[in-house]
Protein backbone atom coordinates (compact mmCIF):
# COMPACT_ATOMS: atom_id res chain seq x y z
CA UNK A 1 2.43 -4.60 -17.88
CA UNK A 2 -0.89 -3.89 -16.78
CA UNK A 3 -1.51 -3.07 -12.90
CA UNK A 4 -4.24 -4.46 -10.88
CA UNK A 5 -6.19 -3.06 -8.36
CA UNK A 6 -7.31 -4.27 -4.86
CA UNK A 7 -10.50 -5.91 -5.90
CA UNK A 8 -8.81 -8.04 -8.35
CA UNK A 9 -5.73 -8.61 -6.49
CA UNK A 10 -8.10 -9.40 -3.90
CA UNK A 11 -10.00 -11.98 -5.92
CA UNK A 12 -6.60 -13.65 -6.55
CA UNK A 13 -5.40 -13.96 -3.27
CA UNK A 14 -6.81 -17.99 -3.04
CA UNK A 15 -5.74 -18.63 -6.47
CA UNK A 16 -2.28 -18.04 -5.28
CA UNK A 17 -2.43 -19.41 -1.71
CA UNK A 18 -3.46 -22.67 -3.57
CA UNK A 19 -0.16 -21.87 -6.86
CA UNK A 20 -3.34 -22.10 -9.38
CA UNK A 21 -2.12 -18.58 -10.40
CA UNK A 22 -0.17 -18.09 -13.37
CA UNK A 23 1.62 -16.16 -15.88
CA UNK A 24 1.36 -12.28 -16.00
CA UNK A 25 -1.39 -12.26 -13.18
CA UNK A 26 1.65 -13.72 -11.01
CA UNK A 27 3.56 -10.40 -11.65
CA UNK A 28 0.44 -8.18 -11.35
CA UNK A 29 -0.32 -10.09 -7.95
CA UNK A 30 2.88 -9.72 -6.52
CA UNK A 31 3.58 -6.37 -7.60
CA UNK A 32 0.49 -5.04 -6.03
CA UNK A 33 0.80 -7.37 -2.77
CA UNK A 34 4.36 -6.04 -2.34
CA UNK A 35 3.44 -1.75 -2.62
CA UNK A 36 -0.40 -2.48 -1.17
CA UNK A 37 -0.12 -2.85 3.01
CA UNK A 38 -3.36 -3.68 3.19
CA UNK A 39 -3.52 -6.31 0.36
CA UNK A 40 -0.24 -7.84 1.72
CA UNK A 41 -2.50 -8.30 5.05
CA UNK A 42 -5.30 -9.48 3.68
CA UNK A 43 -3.07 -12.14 1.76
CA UNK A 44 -1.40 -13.09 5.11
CA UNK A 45 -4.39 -13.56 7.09
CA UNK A 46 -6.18 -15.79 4.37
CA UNK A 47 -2.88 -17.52 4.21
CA UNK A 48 -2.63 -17.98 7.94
CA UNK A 49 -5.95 -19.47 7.62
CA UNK A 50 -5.55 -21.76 5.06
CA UNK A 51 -2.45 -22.89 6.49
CA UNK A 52 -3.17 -22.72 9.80
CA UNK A 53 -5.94 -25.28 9.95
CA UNK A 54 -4.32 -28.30 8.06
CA UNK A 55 -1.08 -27.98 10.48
CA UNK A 56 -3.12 -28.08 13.39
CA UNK A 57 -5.00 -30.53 13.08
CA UNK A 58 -1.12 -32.48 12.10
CA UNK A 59 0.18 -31.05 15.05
CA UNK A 60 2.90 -29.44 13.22
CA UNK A 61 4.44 -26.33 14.68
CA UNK A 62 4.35 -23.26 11.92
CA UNK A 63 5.62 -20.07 11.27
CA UNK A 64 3.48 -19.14 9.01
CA UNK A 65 4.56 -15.32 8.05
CA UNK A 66 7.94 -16.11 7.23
CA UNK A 67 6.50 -19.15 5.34
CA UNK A 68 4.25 -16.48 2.92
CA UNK A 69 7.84 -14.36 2.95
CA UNK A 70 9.41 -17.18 1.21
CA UNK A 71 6.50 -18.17 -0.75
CA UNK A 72 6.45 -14.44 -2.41
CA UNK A 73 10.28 -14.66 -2.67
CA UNK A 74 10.29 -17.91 -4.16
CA UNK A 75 7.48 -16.96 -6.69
CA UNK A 76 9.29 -13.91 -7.57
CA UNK A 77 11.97 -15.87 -8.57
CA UNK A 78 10.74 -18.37 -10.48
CA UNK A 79 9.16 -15.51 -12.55
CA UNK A 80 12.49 -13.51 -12.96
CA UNK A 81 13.84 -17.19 -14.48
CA UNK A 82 11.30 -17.35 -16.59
CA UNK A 83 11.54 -13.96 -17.99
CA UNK A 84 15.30 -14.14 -18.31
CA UNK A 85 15.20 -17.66 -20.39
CA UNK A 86 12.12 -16.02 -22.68
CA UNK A 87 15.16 -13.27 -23.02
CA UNK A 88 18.07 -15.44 -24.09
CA UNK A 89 15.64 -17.59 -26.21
CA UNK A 90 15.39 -14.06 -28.03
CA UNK A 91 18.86 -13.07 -28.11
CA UNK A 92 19.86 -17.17 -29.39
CA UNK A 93 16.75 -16.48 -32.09
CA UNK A 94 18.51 -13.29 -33.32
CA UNK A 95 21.72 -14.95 -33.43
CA UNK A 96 20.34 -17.74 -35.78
CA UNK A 97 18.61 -15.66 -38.31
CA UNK A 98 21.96 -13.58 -38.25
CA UNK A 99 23.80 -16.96 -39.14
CA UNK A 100 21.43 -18.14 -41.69
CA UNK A 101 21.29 -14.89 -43.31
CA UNK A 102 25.24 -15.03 -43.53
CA UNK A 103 25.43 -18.36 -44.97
CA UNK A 104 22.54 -17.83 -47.77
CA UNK A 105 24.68 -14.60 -48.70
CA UNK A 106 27.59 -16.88 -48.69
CA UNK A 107 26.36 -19.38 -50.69
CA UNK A 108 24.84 -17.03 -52.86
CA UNK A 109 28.20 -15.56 -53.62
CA UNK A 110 30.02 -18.41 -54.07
CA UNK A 111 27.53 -20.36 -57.00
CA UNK A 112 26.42 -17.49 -58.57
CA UNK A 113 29.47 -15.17 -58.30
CA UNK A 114 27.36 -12.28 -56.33
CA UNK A 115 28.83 -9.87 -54.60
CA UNK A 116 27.05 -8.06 -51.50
């Protein structure tokens, strides 16, 4: 996995505030957000921002940092789960051709009398 640096992490900071980011420049964000203090504070004062105003002007009460907490956290997960089903997927692909290659050997065995 490639790491990113502040300018780019930087230039995705909306892209996530707004969930338009996606795939491996999820994991490059949020591993550079979560070692980078002063990426992680640029990303919560652009997300206080953006979140800030809408609520407002709703008159909602917010708690905005804990909000981007969970955010990150919920993100992070979502990307573990997808990187552990792409695993199994593997591991049930394997399995198959494992199978298939059993039974062709078995079939070959049994019509034409070869033995492996």
């Amino acid at each position: 996995m490639e790491y990113i640096d502040c300018t780019i992490c930087e230039q995705n900071m909306n892209s996530f505030i707004e969930n338009s980011l996606v795939g491996e420049n999820v994991w490059q964000f949020l591993t550079h957000v979560e070692r980078c203090p002063e990426c992680y504070e640029e990303l919560e004062t652009r997300y206080l921002i953006a979140e800030a105003l809408g609520r407002l002007e709703a008159g909602e009460s917010i708690d905005l940092r804990k909000e981007l907490q969970q955010k990150i956290k919920f993100t992070k997960r979502a990307m573990y789960f997808h990187y552990f089903n792409e695993d199994v997927l593997r591991v049930l692909e394997v399995f198959s051709m494992i199978i298939i290659v059993y039974e062709v050997f078995g079939f070959l065995s049994h019509f034409f009398g070869i033995v492996f």
